[in-house]
Protein backbone atom coordinates (compact mmCIF):
# COMPACT_ATOMS: atom_id res chain seq x y z
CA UNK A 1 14.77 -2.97 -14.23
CA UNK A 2 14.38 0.91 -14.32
CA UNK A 3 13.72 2.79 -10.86
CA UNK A 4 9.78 3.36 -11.12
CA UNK A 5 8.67 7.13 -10.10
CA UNK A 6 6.33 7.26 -7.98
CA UNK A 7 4.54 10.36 -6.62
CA UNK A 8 3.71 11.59 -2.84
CA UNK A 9 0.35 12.18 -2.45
CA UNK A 10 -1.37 15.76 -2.55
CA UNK A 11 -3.61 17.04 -0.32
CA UNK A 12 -7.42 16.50 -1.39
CA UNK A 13 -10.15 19.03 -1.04
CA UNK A 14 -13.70 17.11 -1.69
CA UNK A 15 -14.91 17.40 1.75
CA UNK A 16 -15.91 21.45 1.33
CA UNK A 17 -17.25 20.01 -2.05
CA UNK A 18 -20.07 17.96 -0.35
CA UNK A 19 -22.09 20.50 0.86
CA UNK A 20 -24.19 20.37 -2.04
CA UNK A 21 -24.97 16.69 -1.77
CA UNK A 22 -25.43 16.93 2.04
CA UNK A 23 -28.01 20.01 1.31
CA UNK A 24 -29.91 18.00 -0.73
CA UNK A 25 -29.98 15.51 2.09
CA UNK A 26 -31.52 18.09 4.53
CA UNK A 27 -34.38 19.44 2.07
CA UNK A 28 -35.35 15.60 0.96
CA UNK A 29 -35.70 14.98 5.23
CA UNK A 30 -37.57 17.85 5.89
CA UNK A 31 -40.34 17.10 3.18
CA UNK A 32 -40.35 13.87 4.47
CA UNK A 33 -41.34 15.00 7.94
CA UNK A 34 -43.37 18.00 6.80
CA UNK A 35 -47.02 18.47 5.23
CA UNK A 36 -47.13 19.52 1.22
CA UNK A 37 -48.55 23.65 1.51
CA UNK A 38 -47.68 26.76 -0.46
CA UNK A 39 -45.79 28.06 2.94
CA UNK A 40 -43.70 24.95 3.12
CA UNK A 41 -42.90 25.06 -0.80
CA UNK A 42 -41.85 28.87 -0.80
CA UNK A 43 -39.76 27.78 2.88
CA UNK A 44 -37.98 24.61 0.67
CA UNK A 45 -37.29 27.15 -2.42
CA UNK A 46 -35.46 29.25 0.09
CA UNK A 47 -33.62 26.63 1.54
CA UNK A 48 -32.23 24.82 -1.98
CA UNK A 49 -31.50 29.14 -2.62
CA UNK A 50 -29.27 28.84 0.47
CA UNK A 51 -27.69 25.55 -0.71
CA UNK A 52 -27.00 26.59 -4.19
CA UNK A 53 -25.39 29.63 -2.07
CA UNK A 54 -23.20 27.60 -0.20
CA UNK A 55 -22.64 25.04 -2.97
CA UNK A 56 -21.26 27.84 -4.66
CA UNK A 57 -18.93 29.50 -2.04
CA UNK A 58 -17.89 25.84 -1.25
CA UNK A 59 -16.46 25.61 -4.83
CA UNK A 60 -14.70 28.71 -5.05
CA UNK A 61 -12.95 27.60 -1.79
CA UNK A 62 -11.76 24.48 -3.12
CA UNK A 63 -10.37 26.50 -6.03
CA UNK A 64 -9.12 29.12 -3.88
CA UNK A 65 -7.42 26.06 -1.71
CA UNK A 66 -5.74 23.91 -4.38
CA UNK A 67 -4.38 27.20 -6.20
CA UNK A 68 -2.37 27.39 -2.95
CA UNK A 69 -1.70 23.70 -2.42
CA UNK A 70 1.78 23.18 -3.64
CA UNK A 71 2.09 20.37 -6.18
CA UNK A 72 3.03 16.72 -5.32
CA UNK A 73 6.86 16.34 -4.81
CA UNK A 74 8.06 13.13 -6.71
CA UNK A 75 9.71 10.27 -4.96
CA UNK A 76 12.66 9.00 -6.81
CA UNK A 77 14.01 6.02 -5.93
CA UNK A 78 17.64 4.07 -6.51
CA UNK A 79 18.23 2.25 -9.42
CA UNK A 80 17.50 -1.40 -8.63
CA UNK A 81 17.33 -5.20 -10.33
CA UNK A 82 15.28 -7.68 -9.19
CA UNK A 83 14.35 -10.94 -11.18
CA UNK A 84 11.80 -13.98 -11.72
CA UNK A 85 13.04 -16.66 -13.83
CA UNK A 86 10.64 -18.66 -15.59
CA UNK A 87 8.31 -20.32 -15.58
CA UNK A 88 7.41 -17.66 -12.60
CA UNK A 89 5.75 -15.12 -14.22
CA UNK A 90 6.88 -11.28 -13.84
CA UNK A 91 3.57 -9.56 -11.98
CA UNK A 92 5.31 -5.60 -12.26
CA UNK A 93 4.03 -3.08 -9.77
CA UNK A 94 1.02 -4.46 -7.40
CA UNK A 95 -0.99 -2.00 -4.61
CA UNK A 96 1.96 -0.48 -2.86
CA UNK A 97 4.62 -3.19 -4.17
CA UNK A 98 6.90 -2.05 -7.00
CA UNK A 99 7.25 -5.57 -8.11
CA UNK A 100 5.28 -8.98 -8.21
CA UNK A 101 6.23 -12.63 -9.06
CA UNK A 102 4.33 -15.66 -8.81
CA UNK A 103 4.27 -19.41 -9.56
CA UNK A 104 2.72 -19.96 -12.63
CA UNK A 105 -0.11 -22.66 -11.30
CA UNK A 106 -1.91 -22.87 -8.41
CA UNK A 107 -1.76 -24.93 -5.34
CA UNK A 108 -4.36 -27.68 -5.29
CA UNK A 109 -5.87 -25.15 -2.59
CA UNK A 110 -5.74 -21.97 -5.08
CA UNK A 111 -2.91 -20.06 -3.94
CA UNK A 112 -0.57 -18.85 -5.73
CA UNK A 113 3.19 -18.87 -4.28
CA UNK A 114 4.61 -15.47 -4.90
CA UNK A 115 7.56 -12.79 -4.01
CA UNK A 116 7.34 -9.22 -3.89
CA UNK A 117 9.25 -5.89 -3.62
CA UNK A 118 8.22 -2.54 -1.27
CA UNK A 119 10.13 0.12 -0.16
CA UNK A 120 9.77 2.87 2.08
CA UNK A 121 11.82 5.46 4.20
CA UNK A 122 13.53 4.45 7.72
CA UNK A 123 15.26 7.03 10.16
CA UNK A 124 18.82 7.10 9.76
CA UNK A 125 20.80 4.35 11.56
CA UNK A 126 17.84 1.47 10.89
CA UNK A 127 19.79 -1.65 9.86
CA UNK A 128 18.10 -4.60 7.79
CA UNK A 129 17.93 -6.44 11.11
CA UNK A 130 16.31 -3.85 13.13
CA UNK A 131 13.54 -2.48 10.38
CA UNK A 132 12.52 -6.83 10.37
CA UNK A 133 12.56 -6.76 14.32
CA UNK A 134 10.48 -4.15 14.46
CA UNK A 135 7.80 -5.38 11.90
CA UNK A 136 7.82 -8.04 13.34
CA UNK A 137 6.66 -6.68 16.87
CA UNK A 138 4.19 -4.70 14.95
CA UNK A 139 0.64 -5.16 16.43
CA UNK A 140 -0.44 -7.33 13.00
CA UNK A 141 1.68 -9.44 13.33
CA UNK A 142 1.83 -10.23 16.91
CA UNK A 143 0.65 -13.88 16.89
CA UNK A 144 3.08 -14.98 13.83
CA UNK A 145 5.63 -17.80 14.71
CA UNK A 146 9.20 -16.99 14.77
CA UNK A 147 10.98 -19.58 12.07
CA UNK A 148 14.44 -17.97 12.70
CA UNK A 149 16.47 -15.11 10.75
CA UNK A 150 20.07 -14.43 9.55
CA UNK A 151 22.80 -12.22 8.23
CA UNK A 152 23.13 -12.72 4.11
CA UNK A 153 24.41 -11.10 1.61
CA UNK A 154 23.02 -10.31 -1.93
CA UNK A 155 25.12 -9.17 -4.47
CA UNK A 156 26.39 -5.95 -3.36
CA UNK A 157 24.12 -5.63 -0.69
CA UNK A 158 24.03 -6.69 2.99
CA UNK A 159 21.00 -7.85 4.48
CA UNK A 160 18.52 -9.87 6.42
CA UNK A 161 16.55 -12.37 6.10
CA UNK A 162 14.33 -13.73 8.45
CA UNK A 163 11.13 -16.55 8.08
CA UNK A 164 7.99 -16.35 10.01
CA UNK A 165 4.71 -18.03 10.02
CA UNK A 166 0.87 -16.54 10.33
CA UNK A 167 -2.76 -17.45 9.54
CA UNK A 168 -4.05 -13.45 8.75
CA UNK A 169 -5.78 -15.45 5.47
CA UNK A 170 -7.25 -18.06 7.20
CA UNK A 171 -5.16 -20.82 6.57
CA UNK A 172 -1.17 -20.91 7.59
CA UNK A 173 1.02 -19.73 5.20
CA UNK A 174 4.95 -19.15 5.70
CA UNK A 175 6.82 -15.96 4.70
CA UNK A 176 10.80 -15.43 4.06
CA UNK A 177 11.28 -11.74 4.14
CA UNK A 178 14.69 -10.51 2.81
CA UNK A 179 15.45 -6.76 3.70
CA UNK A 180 18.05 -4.33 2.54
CA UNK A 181 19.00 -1.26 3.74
CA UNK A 182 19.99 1.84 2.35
CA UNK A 183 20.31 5.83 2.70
CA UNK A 184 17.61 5.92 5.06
CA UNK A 185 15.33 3.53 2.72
CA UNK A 186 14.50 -0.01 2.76
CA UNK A 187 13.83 -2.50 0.45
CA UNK A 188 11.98 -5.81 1.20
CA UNK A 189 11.47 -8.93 -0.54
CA UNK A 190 8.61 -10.87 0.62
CA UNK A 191 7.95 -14.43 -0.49
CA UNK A 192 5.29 -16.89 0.67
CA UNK A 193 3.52 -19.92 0.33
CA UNK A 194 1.44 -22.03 2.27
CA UNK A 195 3.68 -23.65 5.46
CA UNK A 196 3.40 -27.14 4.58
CA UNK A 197 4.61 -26.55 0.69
CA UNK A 198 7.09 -23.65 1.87
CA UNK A 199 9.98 -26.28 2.04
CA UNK A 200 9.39 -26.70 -1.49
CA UNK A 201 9.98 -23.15 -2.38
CA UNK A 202 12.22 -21.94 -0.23
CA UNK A 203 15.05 -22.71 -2.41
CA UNK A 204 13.13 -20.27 -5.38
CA UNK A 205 12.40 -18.06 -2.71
CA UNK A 206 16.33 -17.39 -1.96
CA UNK A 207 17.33 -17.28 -5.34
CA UNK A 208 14.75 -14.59 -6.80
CA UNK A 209 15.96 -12.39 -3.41
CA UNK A 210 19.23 -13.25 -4.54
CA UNK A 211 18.58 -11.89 -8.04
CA UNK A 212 17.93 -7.74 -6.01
CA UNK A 213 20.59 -5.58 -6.21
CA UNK A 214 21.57 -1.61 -5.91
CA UNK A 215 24.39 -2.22 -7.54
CA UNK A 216 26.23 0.92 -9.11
């Protein structure tokens, strides 16, 4: 699998651009509160004047603004494999995930087992084991059942990989999380499936994180 590019957000300028929509606002609640008379008509005339106005100098900030923004810097990141042998089907890029792969059926409850692949910068000296510690202190996941973690290896790679259980959906489900660290970035592979079925995968689970590497 090529390394996806993905691109660092800019810096957005709509908020100088409502003006217009929340002068609009103020005219339609003064006629509201307001009797209909000439004096009141020529007083709303010279407030949607003042609005266009504004509307107007809002706009040529925003120009004036994103003319100075800088452009987006592009994230690149290291060339890496990952795979999902069938019949799991190949899902590609998902919300923030750069990869997806799920069962191809459902569970007679819906779900879907799946794995998938994020990344995202760490300070320098963050090991595998540490960047999982910490998420797993993290404030959403504070009630989730420890199920253990080790030292493994994939491929080329070093890592960790460490099983916990939580019921953010509703119902439990059971997650093996395999992480890999490198040059200040991490990778992890997520996998899950409802705990009384995760047994059952487990084995899949391993051997699609088994399949990552950032090989040479």
């Amino acid at each position: 699998m090529k390394r996806p590019q993905r691109a660092r957000a800019g810096k957005a300028w709509w908020g100088v651009l409502a003006l217009g929509g929340v002068g609009a606002g103020l005219i339609a609640t003064y006629l509201l509160h307001r009797s209909a008379s000439s004096a009141i008509a020529e007083e709303v005339a010279g407030l949607e004047s003042r609005v266009e106005a504004l509307q107007a100098r809002a706009e040529a900030l925003a120009q004036q603004q994103a003319a100075l923004t800088p452009p987006a810097e592009e994230e690149w990141l290291p060339t890496y494999r990952i795979e999902c042998a069938a019949p799991w089907r190949e899902l590609g890029p998902i919300g923030q995930g750069l990869w997806g792969c799920q069962a191809p059926e459902p569970l007679p409850n819906g779900f879907y087992p799946n794995c998938n692949l994020t990344s995202s910068q760490v300070e320098a000296g963050v090991t595998a084991q540490s960047y999982y510690d910490a998420t797993i202190r993290s404030p959403q996941l504070a009630a989730a059942r420890q199920r253990g973690g080790r030292a493994v290896r994939l491929r080329h790679q070093a890592a960790y990989e460490g099983s916990f259980e939580h019921e953010l959906g509703g119902a439990p489900l059971r997650v093996l999380a395999t992480v890999v660290t490198l040059d200040q970035r991490s990778f992890v592979i997520t996998c899950s499936a409802p705990s009384p079925s995760f047994d059952e995968f487990a084995p899949r689970f391993r051997a699609i994180a088994g399949t990552f590497d950032l090989g040479e």
